[in-house]
PDB file of N, CA and C in Angstrom:
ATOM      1  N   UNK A   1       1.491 137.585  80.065  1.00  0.00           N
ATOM      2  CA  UNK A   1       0.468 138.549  79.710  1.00  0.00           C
ATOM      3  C   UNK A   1      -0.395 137.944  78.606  1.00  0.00           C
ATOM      4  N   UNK A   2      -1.965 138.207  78.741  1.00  0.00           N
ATOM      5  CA  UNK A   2      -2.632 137.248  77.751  1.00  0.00           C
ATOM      6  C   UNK A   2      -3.409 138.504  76.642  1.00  0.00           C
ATOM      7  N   UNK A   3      -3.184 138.263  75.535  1.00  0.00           N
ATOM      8  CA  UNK A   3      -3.519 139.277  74.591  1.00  0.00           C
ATOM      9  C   UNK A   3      -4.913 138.678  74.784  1.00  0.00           C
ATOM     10  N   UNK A   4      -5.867 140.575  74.645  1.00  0.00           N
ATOM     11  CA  UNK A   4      -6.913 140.015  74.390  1.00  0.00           C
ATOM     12  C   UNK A   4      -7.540 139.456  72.885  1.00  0.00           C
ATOM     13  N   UNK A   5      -8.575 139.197  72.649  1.00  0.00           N
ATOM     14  CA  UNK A   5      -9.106 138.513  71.190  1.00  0.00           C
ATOM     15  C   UNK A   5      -9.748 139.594  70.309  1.00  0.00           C
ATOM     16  N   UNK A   6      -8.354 140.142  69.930  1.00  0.00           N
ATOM     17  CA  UNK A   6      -8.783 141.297  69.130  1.00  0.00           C
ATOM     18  C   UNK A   6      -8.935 140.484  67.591  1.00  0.00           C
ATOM     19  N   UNK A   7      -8.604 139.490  67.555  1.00  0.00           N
ATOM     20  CA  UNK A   7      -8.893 138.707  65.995  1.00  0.00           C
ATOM     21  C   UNK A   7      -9.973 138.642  66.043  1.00  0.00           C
ATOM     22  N   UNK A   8     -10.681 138.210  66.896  1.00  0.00           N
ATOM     23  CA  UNK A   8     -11.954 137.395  66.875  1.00  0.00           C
ATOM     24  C   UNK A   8     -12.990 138.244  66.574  1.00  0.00           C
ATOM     25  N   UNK A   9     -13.196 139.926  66.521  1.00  0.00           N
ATOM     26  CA  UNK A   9     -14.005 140.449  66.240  1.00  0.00           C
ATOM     27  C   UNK A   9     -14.855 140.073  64.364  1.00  0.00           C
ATOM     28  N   UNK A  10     -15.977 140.577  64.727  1.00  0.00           N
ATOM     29  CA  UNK A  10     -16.574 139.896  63.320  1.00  0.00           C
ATOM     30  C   UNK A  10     -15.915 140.808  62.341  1.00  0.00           C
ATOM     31  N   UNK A  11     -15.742 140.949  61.083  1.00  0.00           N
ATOM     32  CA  UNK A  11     -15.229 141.418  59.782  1.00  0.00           C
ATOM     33  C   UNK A  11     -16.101 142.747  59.799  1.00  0.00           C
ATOM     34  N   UNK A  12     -17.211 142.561  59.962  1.00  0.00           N
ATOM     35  CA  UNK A  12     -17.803 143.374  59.473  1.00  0.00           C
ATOM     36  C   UNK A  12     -19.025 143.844  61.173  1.00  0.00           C
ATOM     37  N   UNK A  13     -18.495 144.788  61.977  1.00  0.00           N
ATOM     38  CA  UNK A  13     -18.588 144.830  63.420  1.00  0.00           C
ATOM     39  C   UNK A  13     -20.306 145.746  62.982  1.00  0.00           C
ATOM     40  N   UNK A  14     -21.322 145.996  64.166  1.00  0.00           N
ATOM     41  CA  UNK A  14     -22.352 146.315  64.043  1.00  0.00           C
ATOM     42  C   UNK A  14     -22.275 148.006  64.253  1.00  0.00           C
ATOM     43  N   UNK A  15     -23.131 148.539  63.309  1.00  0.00           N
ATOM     44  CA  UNK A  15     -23.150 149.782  63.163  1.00  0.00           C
ATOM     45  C   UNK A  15     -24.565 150.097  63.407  1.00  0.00           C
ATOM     46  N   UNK A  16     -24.639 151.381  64.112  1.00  0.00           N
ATOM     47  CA  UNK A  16     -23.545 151.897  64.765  1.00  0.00           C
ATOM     48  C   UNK A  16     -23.268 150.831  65.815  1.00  0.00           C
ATOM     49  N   UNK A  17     -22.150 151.337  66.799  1.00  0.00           N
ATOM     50  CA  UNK A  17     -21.689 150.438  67.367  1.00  0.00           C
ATOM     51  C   UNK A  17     -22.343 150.125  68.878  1.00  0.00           C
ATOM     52  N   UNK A  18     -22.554 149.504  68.910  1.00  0.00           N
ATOM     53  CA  UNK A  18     -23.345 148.433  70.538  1.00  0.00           C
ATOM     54  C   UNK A  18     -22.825 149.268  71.381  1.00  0.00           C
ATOM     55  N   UNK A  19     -23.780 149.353  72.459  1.00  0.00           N
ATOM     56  CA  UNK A  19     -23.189 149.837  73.751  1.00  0.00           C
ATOM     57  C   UNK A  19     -21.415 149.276  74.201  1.00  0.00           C
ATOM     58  N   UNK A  20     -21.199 148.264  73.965  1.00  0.00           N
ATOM     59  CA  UNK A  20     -20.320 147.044  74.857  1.00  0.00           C
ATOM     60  C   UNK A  20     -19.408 147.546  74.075  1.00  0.00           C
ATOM     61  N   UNK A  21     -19.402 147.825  72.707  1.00  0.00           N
ATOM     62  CA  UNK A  21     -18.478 147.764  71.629  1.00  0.00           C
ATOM     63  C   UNK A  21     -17.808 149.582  71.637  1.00  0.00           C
ATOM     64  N   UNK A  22     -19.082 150.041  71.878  1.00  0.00           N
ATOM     65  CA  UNK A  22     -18.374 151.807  71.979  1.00  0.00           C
ATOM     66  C   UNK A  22     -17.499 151.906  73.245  1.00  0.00           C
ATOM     67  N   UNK A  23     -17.970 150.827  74.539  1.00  0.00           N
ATOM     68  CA  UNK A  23     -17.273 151.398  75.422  1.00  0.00           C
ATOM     69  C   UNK A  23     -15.799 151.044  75.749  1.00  0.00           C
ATOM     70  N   UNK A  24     -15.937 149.992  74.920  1.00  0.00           N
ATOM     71  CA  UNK A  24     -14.385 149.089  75.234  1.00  0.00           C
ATOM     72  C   UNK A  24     -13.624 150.029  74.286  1.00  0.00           C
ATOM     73  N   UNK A  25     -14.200 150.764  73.713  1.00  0.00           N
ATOM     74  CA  UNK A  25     -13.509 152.064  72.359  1.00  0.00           C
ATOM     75  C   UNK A  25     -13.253 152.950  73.176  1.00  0.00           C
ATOM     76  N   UNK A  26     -14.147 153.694  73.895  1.00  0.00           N
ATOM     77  CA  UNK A  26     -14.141 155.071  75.282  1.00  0.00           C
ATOM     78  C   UNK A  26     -13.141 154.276  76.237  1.00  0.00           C
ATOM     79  N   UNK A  27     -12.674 153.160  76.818  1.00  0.00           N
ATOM     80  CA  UNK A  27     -11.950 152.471  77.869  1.00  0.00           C
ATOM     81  C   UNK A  27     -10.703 152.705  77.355  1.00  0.00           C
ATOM     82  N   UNK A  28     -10.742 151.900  75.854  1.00  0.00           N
ATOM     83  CA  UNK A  28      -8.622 152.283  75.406  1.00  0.00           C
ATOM     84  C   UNK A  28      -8.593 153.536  75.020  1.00  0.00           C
ATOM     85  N   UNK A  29      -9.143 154.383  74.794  1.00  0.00           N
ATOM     86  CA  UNK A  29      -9.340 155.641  74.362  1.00  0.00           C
ATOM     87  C   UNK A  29      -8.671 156.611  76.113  1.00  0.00           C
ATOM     88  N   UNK A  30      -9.236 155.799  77.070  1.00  0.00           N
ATOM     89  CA  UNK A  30      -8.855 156.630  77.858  1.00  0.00           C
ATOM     90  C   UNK A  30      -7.568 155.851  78.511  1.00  0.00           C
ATOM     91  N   UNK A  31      -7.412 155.110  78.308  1.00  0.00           N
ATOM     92  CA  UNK A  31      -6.690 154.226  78.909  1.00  0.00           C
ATOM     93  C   UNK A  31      -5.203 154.875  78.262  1.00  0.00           C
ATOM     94  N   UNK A  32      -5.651 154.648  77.055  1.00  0.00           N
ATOM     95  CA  UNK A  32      -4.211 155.449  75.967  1.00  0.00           C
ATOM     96  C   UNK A  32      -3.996 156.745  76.206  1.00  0.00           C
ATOM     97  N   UNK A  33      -4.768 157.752  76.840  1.00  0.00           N
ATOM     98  CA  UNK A  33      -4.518 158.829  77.334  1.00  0.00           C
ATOM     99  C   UNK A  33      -3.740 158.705  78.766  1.00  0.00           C
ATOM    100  N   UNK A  34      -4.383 157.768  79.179  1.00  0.00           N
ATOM    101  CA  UNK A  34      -3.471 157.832  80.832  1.00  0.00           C
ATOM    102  C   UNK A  34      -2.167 157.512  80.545  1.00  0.00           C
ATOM    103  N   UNK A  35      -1.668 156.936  79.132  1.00  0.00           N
ATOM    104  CA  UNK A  35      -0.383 156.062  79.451  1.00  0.00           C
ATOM    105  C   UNK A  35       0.288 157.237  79.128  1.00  0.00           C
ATOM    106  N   UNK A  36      -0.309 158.190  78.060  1.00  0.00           N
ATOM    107  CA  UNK A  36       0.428 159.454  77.058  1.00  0.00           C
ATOM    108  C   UNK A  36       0.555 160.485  78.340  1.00  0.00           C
ATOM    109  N   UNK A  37       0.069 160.617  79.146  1.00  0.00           N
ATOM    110  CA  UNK A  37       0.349 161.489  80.149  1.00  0.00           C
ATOM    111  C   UNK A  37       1.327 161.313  81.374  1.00  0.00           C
ATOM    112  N   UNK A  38       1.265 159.595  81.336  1.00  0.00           N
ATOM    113  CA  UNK A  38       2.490 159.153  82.650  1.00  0.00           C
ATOM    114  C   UNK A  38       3.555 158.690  82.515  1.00  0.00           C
ATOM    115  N   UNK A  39       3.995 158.728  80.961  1.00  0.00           N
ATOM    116  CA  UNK A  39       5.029 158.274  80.719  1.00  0.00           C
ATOM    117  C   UNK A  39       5.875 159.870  79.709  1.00  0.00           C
ATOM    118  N   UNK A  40       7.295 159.961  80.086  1.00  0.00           N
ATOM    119  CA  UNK A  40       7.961 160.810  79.182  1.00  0.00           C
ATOM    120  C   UNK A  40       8.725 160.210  78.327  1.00  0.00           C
ATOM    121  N   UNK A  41       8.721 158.944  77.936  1.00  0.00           N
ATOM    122  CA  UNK A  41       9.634 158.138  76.454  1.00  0.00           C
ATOM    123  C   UNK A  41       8.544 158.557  75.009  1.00  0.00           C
ATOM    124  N   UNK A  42       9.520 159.648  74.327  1.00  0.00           N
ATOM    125  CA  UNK A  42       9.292 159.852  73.252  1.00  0.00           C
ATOM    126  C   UNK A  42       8.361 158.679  72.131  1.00  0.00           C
ATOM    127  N   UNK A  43       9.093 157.620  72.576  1.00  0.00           N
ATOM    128  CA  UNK A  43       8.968 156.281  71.276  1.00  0.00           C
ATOM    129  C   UNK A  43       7.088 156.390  71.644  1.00  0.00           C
ATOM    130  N   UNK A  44       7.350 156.049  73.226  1.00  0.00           N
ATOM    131  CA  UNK A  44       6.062 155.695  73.650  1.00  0.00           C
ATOM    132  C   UNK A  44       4.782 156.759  73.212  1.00  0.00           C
ATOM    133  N   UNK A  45       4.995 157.710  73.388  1.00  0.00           N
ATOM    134  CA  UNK A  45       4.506 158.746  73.200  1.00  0.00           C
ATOM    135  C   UNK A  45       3.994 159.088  71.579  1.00  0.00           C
ATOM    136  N   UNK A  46       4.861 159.013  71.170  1.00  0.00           N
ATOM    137  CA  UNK A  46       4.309 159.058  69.335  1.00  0.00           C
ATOM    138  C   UNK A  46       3.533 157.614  68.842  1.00  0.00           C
ATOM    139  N   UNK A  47       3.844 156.195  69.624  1.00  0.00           N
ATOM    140  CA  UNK A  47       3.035 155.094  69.415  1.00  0.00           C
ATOM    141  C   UNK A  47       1.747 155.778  69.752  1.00  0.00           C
ATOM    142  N   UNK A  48       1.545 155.776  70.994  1.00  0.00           N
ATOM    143  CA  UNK A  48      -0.095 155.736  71.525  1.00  0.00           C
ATOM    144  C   UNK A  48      -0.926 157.093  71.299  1.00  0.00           C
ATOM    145  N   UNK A  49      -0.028 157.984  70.428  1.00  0.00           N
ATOM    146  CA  UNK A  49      -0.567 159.041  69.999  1.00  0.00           C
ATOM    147  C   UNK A  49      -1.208 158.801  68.888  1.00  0.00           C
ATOM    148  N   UNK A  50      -0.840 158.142  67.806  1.00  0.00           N
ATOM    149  CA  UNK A  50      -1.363 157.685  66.449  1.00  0.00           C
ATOM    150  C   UNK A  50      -2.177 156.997  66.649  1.00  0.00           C
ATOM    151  N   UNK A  51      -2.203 156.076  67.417  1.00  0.00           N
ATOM    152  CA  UNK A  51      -3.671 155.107  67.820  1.00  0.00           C
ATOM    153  C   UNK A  51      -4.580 155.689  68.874  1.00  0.00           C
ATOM    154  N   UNK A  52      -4.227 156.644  69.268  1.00  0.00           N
ATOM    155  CA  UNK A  52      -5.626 157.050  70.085  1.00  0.00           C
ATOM    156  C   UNK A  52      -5.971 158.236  68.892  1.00  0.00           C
ATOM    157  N   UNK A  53      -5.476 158.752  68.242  1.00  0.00           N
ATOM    158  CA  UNK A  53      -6.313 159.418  67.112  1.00  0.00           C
ATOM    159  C   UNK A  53      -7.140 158.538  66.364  1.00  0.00           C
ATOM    160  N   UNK A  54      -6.624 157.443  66.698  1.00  0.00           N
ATOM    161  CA  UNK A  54      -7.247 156.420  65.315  1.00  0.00           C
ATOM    162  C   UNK A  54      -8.843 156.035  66.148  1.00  0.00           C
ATOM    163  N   UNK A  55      -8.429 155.316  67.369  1.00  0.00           N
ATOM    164  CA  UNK A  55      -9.838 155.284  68.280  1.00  0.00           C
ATOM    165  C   UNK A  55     -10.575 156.467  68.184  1.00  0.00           C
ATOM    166  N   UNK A  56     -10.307 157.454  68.672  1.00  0.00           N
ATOM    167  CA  UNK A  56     -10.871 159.345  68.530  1.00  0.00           C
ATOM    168  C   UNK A  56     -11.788 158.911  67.341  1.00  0.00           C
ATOM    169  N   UNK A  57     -11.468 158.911  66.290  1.00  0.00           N
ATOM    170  CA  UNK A  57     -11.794 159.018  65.310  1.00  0.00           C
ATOM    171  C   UNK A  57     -13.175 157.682  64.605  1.00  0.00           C
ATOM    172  N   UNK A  58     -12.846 156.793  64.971  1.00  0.00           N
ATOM    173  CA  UNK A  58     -14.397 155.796  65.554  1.00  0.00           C
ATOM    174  C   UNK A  58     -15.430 156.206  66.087  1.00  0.00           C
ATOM    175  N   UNK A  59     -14.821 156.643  67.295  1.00  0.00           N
ATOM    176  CA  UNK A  59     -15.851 156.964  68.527  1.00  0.00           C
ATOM    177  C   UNK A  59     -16.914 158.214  67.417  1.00  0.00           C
ATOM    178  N   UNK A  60     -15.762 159.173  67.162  1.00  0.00           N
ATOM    179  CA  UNK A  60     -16.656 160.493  66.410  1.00  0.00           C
ATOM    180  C   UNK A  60     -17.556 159.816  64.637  1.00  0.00           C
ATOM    181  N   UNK A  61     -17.065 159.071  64.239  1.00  0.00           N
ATOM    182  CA  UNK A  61     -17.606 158.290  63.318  1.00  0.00           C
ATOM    183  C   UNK A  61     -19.251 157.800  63.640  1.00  0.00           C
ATOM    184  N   UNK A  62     -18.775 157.261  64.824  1.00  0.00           N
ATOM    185  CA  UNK A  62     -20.118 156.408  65.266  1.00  0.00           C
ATOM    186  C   UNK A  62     -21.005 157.523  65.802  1.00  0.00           C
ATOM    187  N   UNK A  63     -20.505 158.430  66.497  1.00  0.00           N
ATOM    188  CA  UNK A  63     -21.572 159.371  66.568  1.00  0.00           C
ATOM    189  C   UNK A  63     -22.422 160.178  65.341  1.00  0.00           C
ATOM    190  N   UNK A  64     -21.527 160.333  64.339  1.00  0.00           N
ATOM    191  CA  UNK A  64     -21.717 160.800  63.124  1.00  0.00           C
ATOM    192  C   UNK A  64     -22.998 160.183  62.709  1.00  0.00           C
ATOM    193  N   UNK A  65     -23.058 158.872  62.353  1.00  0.00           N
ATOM    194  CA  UNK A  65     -23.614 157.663  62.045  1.00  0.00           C
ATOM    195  C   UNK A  65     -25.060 157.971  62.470  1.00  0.00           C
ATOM    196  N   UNK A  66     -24.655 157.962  64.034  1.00  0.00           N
ATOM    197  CA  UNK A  66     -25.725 157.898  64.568  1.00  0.00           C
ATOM    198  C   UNK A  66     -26.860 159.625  64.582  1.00  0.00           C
ATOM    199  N   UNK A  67     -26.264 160.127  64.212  1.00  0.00           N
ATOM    200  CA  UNK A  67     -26.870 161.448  64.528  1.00  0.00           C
ATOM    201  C   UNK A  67     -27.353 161.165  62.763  1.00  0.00           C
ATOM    202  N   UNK A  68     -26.757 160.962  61.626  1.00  0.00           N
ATOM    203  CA  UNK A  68     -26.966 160.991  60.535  1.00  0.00           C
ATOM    204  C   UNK A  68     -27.989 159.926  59.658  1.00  0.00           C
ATOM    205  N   UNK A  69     -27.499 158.589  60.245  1.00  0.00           N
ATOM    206  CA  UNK A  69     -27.746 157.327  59.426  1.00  0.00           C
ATOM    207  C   UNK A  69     -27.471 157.579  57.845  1.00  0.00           C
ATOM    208  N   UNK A  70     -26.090 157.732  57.849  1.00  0.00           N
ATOM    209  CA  UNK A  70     -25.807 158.057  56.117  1.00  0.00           C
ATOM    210  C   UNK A  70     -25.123 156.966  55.944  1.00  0.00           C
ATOM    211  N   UNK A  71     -25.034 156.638  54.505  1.00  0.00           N
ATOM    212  CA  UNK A  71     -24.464 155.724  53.980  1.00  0.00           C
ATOM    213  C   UNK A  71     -23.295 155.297  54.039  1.00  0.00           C
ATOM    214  N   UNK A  72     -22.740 156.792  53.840  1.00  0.00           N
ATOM    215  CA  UNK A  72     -21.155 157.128  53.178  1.00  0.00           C
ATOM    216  C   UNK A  72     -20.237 157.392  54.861  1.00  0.00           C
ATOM    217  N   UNK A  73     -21.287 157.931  55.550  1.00  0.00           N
ATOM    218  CA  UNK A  73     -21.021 157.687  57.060  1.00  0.00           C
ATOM    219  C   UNK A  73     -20.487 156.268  57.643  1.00  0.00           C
ATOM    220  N   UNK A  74     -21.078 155.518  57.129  1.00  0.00           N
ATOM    221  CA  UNK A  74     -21.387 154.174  57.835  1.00  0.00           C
ATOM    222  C   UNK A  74     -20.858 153.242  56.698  1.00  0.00           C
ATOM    223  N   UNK A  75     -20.092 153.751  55.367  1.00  0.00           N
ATOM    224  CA  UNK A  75     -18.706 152.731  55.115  1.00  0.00           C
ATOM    225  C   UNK A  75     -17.604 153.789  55.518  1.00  0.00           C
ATOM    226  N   UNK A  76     -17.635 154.852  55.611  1.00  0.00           N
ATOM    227  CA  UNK A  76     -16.359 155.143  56.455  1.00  0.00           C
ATOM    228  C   UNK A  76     -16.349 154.778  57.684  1.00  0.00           C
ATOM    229  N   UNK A  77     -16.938 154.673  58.456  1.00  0.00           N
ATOM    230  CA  UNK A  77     -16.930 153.967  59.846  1.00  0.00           C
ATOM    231  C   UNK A  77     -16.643 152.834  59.640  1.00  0.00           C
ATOM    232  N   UNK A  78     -16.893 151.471  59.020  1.00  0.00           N
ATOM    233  CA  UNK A  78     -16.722 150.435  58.880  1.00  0.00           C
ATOM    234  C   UNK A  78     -15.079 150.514  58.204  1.00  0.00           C
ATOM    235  N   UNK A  79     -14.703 151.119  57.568  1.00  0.00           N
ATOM    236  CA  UNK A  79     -13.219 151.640  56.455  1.00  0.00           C
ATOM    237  C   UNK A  79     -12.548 151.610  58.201  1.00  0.00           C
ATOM    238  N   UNK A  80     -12.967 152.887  59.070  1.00  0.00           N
ATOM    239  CA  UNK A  80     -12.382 153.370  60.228  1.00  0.00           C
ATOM    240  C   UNK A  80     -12.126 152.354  60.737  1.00  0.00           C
ATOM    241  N   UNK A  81     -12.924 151.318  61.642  1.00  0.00           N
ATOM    242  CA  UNK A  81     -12.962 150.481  62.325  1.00  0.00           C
ATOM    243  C   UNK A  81     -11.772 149.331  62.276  1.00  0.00           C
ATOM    244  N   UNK A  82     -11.628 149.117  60.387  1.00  0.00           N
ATOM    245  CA  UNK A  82     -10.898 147.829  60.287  1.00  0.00           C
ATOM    246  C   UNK A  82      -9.584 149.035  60.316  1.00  0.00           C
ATOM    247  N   UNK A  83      -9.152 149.635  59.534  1.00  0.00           N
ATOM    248  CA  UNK A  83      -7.806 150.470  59.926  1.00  0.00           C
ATOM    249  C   UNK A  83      -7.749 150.046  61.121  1.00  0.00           C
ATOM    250  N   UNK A  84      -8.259 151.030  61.884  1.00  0.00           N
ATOM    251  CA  UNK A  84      -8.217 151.412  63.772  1.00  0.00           C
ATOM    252  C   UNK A  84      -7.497 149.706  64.231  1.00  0.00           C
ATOM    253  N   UNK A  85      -8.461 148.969  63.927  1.00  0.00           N
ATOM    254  CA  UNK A  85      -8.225 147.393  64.847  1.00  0.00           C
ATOM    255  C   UNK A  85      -7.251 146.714  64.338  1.00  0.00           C
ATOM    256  N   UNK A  86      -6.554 147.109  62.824  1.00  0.00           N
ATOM    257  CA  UNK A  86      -5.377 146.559  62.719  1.00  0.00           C
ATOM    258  C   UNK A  86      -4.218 147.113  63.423  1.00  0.00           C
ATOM    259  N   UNK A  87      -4.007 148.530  63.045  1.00  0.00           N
ATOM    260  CA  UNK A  87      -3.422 149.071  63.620  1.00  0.00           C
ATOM    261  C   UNK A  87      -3.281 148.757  65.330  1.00  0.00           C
ATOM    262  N   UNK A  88      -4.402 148.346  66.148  1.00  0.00           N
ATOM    263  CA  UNK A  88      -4.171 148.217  67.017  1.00  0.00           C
ATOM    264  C   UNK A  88      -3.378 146.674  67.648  1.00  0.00           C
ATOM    265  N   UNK A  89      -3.443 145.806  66.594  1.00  0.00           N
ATOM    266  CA  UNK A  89      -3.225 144.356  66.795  1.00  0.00           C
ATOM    267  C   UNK A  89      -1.382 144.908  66.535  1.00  0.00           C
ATOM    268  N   UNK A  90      -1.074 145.680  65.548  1.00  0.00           N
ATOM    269  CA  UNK A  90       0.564 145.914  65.794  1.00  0.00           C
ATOM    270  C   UNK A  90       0.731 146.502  67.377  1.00  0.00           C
ATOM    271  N   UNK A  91       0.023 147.762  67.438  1.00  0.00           N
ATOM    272  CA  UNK A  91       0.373 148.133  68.850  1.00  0.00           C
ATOM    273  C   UNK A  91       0.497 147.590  70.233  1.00  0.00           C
ATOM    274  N   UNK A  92      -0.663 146.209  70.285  1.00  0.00           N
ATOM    275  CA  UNK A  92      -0.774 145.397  71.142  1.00  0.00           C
ATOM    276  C   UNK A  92       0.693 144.335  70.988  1.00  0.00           C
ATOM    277  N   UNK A  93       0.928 144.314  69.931  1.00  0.00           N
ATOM    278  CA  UNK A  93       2.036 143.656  69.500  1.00  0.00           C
ATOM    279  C   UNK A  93       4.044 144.244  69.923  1.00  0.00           C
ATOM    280  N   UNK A  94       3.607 145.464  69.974  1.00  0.00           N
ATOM    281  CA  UNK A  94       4.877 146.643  70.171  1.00  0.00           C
ATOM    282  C   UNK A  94       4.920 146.564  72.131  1.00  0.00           C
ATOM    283  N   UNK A  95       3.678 146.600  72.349  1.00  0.00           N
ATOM    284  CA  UNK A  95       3.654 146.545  73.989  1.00  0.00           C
ATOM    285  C   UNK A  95       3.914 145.717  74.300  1.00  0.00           C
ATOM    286  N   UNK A  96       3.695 143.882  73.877  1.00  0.00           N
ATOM    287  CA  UNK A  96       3.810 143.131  74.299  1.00  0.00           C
ATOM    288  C   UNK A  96       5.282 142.669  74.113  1.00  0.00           C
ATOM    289  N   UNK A  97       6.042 143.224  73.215  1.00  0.00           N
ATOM    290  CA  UNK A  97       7.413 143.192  72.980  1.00  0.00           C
ATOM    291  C   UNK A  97       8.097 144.101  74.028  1.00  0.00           C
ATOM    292  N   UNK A  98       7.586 145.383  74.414  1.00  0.00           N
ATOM    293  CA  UNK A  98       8.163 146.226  75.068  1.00  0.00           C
ATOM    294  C   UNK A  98       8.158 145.117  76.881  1.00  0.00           C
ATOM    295  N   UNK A  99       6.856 145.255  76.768  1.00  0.00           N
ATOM    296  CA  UNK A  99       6.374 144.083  78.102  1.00  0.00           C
ATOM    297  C   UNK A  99       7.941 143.142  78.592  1.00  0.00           C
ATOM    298  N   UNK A 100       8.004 142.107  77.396  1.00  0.00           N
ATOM    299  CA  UNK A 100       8.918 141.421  77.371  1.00  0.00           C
ATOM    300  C   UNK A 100       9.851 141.632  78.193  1.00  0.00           C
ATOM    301  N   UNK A 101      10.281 142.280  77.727  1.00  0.00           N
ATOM    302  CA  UNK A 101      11.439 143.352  78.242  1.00  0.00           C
ATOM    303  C   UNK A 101      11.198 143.446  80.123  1.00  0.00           C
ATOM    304  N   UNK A 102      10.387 144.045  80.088  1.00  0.00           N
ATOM    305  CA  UNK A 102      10.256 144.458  81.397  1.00  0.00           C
ATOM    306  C   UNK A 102      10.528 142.739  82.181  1.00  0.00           C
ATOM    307  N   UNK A 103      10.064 142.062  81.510  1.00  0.00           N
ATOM    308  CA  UNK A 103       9.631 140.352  82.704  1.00  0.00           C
ATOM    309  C   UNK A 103      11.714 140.179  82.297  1.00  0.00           C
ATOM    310  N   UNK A 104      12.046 140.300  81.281  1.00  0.00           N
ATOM    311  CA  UNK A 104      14.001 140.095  81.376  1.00  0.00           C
ATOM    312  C   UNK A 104      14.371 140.327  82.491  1.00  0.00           C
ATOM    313  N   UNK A 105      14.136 141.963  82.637  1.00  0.00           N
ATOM    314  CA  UNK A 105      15.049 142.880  83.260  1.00  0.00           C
ATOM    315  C   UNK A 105      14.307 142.128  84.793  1.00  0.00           C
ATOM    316  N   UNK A 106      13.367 141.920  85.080  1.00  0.00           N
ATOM    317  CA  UNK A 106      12.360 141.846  86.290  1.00  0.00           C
ATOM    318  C   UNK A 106      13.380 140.635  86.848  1.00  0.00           C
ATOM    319  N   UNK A 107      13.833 139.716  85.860  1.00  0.00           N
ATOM    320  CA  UNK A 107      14.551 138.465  85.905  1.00  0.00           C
ATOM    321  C   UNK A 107      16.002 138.442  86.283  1.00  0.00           C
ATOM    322  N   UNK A 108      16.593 139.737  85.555  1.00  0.00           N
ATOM    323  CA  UNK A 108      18.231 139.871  85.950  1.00  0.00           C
ATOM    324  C   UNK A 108      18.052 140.478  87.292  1.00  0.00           C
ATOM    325  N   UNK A 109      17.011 141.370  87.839  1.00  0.00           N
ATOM    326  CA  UNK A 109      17.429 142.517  88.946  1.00  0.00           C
ATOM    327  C   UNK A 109      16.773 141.130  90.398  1.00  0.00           C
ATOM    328  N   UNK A 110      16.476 140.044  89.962  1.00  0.00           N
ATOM    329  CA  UNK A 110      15.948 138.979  90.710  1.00  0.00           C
ATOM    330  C   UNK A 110      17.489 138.466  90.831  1.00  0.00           C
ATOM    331  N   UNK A 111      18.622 137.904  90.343  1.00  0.00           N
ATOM    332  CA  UNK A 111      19.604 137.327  89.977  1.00  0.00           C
ATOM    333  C   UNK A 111      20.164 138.142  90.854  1.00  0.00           C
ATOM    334  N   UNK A 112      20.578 139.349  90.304  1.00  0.00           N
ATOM    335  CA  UNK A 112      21.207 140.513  91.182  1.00  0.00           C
ATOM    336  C   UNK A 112      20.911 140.135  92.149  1.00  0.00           C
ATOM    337  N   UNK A 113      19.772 140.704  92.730  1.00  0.00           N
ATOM    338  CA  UNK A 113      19.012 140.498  94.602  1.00  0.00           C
ATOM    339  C   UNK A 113      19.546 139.378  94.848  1.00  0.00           C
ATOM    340  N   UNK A 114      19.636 138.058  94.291  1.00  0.00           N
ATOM    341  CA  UNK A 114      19.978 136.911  94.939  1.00  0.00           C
ATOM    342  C   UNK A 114      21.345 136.747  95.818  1.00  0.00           C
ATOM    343  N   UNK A 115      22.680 137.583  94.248  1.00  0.00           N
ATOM    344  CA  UNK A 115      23.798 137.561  94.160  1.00  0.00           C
ATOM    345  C   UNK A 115      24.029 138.488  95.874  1.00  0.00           C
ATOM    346  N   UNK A 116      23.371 139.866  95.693  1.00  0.00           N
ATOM    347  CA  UNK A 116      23.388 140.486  96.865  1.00  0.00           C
ATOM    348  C   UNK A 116      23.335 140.251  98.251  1.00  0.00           C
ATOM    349  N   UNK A 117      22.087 139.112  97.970  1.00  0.00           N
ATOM    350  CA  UNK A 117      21.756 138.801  99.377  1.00  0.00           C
ATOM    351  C   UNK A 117      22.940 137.592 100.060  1.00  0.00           C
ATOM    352  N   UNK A 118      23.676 136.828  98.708  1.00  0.00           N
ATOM    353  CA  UNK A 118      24.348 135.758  99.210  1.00  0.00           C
ATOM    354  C   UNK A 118      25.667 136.458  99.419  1.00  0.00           C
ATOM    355  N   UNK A 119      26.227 137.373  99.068  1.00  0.00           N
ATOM    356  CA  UNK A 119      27.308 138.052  99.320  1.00  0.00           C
ATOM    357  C   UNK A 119      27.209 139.418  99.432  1.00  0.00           C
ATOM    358  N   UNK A 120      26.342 140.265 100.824  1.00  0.00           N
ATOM    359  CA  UNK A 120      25.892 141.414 101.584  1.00  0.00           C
ATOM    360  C   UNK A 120      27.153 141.920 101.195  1.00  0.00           C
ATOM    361  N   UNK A 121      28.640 141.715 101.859  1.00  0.00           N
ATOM    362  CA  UNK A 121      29.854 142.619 101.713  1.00  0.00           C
ATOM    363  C   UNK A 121      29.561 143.928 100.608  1.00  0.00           C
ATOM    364  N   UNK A 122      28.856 143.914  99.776  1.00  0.00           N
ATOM    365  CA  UNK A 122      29.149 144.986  98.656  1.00  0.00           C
ATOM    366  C   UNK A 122      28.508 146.431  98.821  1.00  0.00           C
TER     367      UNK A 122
END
């Protein structure tokens, strides 16, 4: 699995935020909703809950911004942004550990099948 280049964003991202930049915000925004709705593991559930408040909370920033052009708007949005994207570099980090996991198990139940297929009797 290839993390995307969430480092690479600039320090200081453009306000308000670019078409390209709000939508990849509206994409995990919904994306993190689909996972909070199809999955019932608690753990999972309180992760992608805290970070899609945290996205939520950009998205409504930048609208703020934009409806306003205030100052104090637009260093809390910038304040928002770097929170939000750290926070998200752990979470990308928690999935990709959880991930892990999945390619193990993907690996033993391959072993199994093998064991199965070379000795059907069971």
């Amino acid at each position: 699995m290839t993390n995307p280049p969430v480092g690479n964003l600039p320090a200081n991202p453009t306000i308000p935020l670019t078409p390209e930049v709000r939508a990849a915000y509206q994409d995990l925004y919904n994306k993190i909703q689909a996972g909070i709705d199809s999955t019932m593991d608690l753990a999972t559930i309180q992760a992608l809950n805290t970070w899609r408040a945290e996205v939520d909370q950009v998205l409504t920033k930048d609208d703020l911004y934009k409806l306003n052009a205030d100052t104090a708007i637009f260093g809390a949005l910038q304040k928002q942004i770097n929170y939000t994207n750290q926070g998200l570099k752990t979470l990308r980090d928690q999935i990709s550990a959880i991930a892990s996991h999945f390619a193990m198990a993907a690996d033993i139940i391959a072993a199994i099948d093998k064991i199965l297929t070379l000795v059907p009797g069971v």
